[in-house]
PDB file of N, CA and C in Angstrom:
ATOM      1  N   UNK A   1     -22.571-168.663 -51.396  1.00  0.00           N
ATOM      2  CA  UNK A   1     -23.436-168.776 -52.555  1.00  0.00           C
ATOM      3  C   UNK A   1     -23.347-167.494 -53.373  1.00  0.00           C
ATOM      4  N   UNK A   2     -23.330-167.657 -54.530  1.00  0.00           N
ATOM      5  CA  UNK A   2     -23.099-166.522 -55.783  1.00  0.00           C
ATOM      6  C   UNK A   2     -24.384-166.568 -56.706  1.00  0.00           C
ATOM      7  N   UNK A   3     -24.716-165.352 -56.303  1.00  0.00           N
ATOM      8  CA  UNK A   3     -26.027-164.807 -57.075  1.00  0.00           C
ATOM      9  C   UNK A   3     -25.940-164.983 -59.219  1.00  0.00           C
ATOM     10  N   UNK A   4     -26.374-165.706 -59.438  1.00  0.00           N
ATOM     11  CA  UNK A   4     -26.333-165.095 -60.700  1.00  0.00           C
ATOM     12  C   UNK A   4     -27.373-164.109 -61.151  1.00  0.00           C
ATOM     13  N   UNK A   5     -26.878-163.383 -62.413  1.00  0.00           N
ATOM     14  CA  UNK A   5     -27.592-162.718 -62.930  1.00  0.00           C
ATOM     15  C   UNK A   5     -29.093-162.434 -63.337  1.00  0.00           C
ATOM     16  N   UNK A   6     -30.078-163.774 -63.650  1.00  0.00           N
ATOM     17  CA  UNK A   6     -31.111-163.952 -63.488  1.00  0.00           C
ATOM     18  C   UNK A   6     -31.978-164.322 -62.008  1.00  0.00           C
ATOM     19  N   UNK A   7     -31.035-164.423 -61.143  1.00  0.00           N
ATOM     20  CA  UNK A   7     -31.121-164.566 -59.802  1.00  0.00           C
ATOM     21  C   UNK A   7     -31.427-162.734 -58.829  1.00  0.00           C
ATOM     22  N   UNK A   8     -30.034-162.500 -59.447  1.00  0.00           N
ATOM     23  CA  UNK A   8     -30.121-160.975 -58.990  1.00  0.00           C
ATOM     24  C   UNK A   8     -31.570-159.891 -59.653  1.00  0.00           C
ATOM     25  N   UNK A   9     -31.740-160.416 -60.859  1.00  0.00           N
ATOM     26  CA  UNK A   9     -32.940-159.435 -61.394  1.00  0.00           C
ATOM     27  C   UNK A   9     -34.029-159.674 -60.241  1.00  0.00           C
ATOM     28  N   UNK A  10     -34.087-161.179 -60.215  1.00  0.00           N
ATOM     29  CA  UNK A  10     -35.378-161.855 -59.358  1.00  0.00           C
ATOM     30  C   UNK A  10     -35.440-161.209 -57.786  1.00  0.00           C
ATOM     31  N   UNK A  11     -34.631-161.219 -57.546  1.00  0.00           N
ATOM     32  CA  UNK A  11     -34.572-160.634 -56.322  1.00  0.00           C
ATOM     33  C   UNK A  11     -34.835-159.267 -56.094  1.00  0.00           C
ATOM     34  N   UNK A  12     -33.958-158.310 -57.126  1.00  0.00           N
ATOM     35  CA  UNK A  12     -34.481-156.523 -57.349  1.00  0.00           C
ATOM     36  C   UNK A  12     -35.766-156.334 -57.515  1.00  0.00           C
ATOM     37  N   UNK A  13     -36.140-157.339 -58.296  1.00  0.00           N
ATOM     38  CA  UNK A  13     -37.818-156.722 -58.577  1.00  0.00           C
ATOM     39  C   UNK A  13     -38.753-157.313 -56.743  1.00  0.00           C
ATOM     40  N   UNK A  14     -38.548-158.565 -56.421  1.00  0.00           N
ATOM     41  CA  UNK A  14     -39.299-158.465 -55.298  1.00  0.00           C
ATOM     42  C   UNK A  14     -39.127-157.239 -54.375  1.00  0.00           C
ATOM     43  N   UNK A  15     -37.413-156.933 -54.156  1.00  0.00           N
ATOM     44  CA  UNK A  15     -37.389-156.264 -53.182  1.00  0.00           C
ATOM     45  C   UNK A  15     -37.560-154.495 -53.516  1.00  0.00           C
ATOM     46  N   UNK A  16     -38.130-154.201 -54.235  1.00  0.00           N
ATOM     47  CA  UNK A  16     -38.708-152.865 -55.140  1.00  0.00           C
ATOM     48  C   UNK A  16     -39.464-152.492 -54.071  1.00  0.00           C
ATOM     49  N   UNK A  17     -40.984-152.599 -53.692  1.00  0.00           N
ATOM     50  CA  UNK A  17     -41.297-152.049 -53.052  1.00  0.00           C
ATOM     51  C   UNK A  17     -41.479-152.604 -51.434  1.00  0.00           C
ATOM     52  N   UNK A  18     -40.166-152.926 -50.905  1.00  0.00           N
ATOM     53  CA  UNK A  18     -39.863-153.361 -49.796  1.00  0.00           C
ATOM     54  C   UNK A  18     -39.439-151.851 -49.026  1.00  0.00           C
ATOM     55  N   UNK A  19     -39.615-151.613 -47.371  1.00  0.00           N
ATOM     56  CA  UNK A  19     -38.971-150.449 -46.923  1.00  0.00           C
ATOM     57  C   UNK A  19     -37.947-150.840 -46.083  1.00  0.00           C
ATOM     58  N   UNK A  20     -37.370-149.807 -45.631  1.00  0.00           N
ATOM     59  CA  UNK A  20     -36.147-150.490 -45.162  1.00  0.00           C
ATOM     60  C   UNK A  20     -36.211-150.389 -43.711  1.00  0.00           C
ATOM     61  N   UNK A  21     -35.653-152.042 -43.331  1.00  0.00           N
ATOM     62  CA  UNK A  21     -35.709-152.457 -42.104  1.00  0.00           C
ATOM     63  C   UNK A  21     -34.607-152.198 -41.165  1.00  0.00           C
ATOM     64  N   UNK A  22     -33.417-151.724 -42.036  1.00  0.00           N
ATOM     65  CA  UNK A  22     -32.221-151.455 -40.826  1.00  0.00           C
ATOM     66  C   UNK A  22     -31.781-150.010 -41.644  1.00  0.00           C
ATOM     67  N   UNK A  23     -31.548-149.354 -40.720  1.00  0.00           N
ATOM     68  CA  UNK A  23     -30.811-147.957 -41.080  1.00  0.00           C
ATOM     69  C   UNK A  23     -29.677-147.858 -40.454  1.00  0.00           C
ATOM     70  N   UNK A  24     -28.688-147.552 -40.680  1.00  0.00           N
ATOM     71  CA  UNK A  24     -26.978-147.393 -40.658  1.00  0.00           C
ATOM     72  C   UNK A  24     -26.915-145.437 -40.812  1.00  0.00           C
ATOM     73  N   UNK A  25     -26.732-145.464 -39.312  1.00  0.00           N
ATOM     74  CA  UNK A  25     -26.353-143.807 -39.138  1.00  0.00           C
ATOM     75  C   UNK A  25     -25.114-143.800 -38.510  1.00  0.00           C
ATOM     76  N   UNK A  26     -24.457-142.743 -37.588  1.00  0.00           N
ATOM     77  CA  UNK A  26     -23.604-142.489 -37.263  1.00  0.00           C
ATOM     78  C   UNK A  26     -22.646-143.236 -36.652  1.00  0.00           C
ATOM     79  N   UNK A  27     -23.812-144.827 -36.478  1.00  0.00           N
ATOM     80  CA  UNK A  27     -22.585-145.185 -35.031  1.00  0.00           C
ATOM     81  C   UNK A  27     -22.551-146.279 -36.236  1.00  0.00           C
ATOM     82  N   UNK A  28     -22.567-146.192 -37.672  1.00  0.00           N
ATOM     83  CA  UNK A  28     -22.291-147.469 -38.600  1.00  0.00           C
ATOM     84  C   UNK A  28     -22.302-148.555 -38.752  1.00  0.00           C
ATOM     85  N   UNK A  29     -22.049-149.769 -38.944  1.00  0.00           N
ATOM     86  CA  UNK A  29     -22.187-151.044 -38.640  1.00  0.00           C
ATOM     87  C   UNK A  29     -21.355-151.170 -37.357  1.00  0.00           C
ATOM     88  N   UNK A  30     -22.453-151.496 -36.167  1.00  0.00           N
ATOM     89  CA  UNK A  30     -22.224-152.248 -34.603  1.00  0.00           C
ATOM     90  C   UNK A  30     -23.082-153.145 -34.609  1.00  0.00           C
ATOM     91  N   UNK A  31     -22.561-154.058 -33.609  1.00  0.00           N
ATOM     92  CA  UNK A  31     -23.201-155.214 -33.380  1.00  0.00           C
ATOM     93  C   UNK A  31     -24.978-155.059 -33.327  1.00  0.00           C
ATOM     94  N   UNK A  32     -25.189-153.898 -32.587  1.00  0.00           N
ATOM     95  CA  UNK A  32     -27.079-154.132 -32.682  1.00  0.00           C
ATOM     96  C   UNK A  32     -27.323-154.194 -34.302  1.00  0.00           C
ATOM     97  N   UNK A  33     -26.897-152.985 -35.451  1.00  0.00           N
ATOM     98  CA  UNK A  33     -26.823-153.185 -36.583  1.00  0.00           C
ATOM     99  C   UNK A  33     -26.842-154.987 -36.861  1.00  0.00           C
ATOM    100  N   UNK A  34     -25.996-155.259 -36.673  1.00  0.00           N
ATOM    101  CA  UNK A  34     -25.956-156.239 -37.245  1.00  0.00           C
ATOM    102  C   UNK A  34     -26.860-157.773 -36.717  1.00  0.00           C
ATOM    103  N   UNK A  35     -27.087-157.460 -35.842  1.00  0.00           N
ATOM    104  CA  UNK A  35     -28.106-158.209 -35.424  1.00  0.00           C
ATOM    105  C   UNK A  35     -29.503-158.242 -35.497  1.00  0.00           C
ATOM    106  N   UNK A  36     -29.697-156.942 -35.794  1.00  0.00           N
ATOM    107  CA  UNK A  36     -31.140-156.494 -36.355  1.00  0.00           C
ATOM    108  C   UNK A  36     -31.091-156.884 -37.983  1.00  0.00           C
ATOM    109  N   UNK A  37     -29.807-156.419 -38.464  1.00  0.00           N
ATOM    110  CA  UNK A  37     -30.206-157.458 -39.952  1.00  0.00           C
ATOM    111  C   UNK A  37     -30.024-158.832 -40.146  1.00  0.00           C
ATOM    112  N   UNK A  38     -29.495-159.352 -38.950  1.00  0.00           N
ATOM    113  CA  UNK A  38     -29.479-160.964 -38.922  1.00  0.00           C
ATOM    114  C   UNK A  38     -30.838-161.526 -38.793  1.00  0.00           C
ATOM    115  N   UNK A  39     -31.542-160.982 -38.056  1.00  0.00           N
ATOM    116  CA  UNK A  39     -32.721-161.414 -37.247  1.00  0.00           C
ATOM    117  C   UNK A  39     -33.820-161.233 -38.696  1.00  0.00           C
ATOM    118  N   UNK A  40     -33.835-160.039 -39.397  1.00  0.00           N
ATOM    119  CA  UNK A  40     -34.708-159.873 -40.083  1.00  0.00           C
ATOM    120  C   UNK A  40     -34.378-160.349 -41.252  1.00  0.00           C
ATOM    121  N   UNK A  41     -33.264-160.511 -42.199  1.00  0.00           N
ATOM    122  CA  UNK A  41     -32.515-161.468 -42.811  1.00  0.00           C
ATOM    123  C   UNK A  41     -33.417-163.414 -42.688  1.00  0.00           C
ATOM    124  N   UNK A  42     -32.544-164.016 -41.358  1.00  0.00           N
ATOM    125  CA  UNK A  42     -33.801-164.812 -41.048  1.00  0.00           C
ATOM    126  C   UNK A  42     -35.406-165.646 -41.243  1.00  0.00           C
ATOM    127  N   UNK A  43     -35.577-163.815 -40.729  1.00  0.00           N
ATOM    128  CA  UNK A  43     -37.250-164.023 -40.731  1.00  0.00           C
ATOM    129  C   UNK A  43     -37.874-163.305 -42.297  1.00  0.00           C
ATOM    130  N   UNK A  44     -37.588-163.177 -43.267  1.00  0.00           N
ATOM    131  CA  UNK A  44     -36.825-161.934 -44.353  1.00  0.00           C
ATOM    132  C   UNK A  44     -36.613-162.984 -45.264  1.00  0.00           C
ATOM    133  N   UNK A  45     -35.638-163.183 -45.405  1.00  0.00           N
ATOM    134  CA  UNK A  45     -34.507-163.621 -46.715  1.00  0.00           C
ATOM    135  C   UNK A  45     -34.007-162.095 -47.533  1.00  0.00           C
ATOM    136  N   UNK A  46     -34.791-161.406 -47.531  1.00  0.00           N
ATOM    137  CA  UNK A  46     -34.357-159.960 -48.200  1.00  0.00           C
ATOM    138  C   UNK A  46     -35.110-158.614 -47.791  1.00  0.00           C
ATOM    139  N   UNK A  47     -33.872-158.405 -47.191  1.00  0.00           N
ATOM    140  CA  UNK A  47     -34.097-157.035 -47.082  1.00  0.00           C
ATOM    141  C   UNK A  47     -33.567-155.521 -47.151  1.00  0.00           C
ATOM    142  N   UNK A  48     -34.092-154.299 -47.255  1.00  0.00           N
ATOM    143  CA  UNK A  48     -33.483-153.337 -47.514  1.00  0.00           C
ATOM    144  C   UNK A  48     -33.434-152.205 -46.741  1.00  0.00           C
ATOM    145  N   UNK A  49     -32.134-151.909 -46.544  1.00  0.00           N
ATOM    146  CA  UNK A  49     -31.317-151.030 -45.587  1.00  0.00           C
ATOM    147  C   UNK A  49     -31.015-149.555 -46.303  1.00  0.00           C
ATOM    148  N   UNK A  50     -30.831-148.788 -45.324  1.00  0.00           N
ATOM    149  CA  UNK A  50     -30.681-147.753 -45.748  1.00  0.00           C
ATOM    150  C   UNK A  50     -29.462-146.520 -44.676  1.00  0.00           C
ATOM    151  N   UNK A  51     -28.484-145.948 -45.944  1.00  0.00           N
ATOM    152  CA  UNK A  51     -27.205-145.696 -45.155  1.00  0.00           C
ATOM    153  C   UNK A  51     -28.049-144.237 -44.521  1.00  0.00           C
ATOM    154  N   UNK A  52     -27.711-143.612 -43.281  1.00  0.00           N
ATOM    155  CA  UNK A  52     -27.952-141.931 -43.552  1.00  0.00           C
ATOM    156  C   UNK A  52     -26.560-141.353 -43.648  1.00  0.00           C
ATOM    157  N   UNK A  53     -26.747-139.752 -44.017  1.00  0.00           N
ATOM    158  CA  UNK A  53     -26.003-138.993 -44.502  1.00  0.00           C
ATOM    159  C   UNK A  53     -24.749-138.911 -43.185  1.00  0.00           C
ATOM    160  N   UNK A  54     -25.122-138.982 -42.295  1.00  0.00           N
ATOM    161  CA  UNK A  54     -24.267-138.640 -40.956  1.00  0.00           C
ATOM    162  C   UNK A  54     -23.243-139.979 -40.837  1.00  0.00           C
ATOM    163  N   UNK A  55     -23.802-140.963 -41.565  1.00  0.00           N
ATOM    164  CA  UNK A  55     -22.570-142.230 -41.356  1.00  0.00           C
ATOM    165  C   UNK A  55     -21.517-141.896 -42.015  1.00  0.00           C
ATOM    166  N   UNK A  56     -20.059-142.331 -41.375  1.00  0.00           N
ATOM    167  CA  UNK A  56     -19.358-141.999 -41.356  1.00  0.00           C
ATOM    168  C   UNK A  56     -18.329-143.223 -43.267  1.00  0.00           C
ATOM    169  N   UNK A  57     -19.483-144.357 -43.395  1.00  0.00           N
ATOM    170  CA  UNK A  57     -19.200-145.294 -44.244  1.00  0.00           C
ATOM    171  C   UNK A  57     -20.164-144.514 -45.480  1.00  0.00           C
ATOM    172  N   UNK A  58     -19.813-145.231 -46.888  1.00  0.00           N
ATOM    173  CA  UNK A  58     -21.231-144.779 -47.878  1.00  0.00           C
ATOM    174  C   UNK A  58     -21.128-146.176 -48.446  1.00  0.00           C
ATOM    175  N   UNK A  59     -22.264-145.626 -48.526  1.00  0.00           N
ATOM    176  CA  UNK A  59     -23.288-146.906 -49.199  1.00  0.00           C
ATOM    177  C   UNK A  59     -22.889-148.316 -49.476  1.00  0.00           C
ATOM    178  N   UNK A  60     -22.047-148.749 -50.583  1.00  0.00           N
ATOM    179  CA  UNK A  60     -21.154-149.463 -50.363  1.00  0.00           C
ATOM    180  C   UNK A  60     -20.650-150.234 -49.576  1.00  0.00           C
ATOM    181  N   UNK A  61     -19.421-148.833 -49.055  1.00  0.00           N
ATOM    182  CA  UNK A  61     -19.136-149.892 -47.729  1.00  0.00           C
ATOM    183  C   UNK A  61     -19.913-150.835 -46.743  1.00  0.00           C
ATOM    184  N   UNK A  62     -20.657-149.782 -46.393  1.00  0.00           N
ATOM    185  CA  UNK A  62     -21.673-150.107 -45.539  1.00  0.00           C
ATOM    186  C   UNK A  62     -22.469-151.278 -45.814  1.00  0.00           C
ATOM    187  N   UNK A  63     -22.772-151.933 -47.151  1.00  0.00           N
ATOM    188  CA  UNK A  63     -23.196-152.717 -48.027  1.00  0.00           C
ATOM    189  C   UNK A  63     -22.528-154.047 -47.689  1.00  0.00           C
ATOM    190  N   UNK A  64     -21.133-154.056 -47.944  1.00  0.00           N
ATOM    191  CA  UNK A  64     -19.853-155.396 -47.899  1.00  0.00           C
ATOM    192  C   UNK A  64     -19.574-155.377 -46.732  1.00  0.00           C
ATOM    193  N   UNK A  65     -19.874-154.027 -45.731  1.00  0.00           N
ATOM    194  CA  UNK A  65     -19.729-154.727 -44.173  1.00  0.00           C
ATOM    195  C   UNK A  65     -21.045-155.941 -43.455  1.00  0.00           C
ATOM    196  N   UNK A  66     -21.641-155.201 -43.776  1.00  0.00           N
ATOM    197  CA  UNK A  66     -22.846-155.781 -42.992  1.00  0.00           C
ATOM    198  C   UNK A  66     -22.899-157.124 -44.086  1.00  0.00           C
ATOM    199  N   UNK A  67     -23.003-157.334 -45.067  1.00  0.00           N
ATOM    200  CA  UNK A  67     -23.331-158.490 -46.046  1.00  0.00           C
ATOM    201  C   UNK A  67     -22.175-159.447 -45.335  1.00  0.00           C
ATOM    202  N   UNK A  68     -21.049-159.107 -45.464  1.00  0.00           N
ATOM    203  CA  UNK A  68     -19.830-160.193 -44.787  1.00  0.00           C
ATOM    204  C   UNK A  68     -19.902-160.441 -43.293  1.00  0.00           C
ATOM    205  N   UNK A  69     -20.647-159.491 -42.494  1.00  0.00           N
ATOM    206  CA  UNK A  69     -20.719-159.788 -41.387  1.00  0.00           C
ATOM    207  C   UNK A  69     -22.045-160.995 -40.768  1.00  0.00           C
ATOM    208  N   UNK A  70     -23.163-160.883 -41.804  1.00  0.00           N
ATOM    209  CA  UNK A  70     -24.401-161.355 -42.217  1.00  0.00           C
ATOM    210  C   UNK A  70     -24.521-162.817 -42.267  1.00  0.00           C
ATOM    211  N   UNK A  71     -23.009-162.724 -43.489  1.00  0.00           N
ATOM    212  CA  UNK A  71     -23.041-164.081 -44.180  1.00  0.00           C
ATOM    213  C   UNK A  71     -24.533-164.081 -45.449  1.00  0.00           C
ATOM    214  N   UNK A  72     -24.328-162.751 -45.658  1.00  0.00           N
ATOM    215  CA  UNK A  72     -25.451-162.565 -46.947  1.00  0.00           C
ATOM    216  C   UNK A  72     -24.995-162.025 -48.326  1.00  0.00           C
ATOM    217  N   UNK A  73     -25.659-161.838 -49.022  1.00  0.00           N
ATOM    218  CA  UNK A  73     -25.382-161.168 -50.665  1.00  0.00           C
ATOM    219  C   UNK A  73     -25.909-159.959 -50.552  1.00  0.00           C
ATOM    220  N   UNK A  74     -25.005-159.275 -51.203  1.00  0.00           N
ATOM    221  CA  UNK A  74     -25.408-157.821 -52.065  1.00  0.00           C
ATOM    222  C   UNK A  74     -26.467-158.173 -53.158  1.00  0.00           C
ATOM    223  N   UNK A  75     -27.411-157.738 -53.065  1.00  0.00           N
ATOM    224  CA  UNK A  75     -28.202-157.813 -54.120  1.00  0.00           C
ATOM    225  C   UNK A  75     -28.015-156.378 -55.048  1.00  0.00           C
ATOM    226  N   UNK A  76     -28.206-155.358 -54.801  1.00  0.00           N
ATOM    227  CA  UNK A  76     -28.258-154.346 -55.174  1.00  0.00           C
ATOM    228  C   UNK A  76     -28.083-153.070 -54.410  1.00  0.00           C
ATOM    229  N   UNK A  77     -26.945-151.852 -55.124  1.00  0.00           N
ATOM    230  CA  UNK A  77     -26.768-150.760 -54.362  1.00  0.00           C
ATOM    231  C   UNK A  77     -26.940-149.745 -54.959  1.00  0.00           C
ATOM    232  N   UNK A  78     -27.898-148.937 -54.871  1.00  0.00           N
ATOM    233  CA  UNK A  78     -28.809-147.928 -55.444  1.00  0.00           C
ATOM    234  C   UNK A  78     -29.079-146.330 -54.355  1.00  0.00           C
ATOM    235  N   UNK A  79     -28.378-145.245 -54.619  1.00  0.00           N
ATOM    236  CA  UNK A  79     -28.669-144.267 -53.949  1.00  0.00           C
ATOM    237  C   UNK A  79     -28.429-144.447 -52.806  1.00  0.00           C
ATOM    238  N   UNK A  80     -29.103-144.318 -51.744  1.00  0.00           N
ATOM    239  CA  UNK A  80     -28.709-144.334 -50.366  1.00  0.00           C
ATOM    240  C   UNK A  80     -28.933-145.425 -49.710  1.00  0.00           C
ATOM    241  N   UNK A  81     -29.908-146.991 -50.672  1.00  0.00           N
ATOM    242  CA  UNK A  81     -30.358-147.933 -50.149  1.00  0.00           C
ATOM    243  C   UNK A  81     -29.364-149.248 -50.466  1.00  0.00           C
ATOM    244  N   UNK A  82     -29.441-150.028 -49.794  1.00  0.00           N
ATOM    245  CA  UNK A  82     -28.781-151.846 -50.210  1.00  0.00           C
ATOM    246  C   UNK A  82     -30.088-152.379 -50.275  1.00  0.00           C
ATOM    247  N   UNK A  83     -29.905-153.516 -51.143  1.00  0.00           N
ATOM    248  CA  UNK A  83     -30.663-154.829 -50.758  1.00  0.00           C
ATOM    249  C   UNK A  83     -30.011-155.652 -50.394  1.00  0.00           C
ATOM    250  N   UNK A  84     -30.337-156.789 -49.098  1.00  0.00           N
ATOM    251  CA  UNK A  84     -29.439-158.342 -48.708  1.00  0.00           C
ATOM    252  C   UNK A  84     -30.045-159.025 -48.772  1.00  0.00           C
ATOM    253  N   UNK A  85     -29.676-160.367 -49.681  1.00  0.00           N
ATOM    254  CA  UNK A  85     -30.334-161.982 -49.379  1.00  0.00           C
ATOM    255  C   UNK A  85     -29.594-162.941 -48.961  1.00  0.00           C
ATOM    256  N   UNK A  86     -30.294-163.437 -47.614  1.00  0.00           N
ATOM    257  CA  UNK A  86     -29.498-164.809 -47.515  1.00  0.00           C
ATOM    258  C   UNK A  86     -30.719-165.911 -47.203  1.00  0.00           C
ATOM    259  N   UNK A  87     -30.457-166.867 -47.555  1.00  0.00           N
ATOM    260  CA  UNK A  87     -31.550-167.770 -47.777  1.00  0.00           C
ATOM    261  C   UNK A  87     -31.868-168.265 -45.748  1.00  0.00           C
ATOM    262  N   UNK A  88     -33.203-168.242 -45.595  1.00  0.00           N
ATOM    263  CA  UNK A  88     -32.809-168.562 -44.367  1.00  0.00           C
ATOM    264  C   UNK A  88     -32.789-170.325 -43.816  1.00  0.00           C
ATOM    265  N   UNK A  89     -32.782-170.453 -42.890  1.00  0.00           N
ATOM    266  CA  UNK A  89     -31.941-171.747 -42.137  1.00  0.00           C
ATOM    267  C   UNK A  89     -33.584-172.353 -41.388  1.00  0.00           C
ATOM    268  N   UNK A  90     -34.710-171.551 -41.233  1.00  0.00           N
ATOM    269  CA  UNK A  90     -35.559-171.992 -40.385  1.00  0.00           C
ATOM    270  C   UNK A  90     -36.463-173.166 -40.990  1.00  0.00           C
ATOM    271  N   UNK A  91     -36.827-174.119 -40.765  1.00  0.00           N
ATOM    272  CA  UNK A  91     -37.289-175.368 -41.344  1.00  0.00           C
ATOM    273  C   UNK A  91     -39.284-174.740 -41.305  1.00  0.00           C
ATOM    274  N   UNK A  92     -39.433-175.116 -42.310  1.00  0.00           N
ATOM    275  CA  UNK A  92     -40.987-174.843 -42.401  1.00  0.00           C
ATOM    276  C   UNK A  92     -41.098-173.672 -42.887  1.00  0.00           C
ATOM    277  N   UNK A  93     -40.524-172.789 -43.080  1.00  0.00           N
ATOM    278  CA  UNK A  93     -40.261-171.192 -43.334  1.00  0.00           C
ATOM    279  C   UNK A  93     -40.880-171.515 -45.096  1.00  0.00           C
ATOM    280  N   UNK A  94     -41.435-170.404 -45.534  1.00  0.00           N
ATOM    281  CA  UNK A  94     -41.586-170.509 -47.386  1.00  0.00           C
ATOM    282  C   UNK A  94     -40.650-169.689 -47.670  1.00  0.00           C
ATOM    283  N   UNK A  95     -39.847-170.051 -48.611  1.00  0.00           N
ATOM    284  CA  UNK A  95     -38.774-169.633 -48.646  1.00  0.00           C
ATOM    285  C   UNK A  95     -38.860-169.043 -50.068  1.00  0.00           C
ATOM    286  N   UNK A  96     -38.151-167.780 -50.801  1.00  0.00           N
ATOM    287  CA  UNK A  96     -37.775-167.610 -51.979  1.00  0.00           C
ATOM    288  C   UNK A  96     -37.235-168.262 -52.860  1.00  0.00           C
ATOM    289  N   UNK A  97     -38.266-169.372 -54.162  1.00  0.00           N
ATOM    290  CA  UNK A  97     -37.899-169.929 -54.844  1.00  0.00           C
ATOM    291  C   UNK A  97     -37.178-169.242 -55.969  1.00  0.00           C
ATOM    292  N   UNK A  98     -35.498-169.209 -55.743  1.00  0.00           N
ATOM    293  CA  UNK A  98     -34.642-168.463 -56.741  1.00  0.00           C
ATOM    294  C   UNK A  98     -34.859-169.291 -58.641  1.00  0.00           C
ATOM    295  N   UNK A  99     -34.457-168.445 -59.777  1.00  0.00           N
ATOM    296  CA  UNK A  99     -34.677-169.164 -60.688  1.00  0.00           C
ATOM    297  C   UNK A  99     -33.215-169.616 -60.765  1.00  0.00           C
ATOM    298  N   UNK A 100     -33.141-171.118 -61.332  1.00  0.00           N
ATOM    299  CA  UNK A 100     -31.304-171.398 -61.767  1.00  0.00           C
ATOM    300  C   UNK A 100     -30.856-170.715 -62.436  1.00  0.00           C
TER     301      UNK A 100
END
């Protein structure tokens, strides 16, 4: 799924004053990484990560790894933080009504 542009605003502004639920330090995207943003992703639909200085990836990268590993979107990459959305799969869940 491909974010459009009025999609992506919608999403930056919710996830504004969100804190960040996964941090990416030295040992970079590994499997706990990535399972901690699966899980909260999930339970989530968006959330925001944050690289530290000691990782060996920046920002970015770190961004298109975990998003492809996710099976989520880049929402936005700003300073030292990402945002990811992926819509989640759980039935009954309220989910983020995106605009078309």
């Amino acid at each position: 799924m491909t974010l459009k542009g009025k999609q992506i605003r919608q999403l930056r502004s919710l996830a504004h004053h969100l804190d960040s639920v996964v941090i990416i330090g030295k040992a970079d995207v590994n499997e706990g990484t990535v399972d901690q943003a699966d899980k909260a992703l999930e339970a989530h639909e968006l959330i925001k990560c944050s690289v530290l200085d000691t990782s060996n990836l920046d920002v970015r990268e770190a961004a298109e790894e975990l998003a492809q590993r996710c099976r989520a979107e880049i929402v936005q990459v700003i300073g030292r933080k990402f945002v990811l959305y992926r819509e989640t799969s759980r039935e009954g869940a309220e989910k983020i009504q995106l605009v078309p």
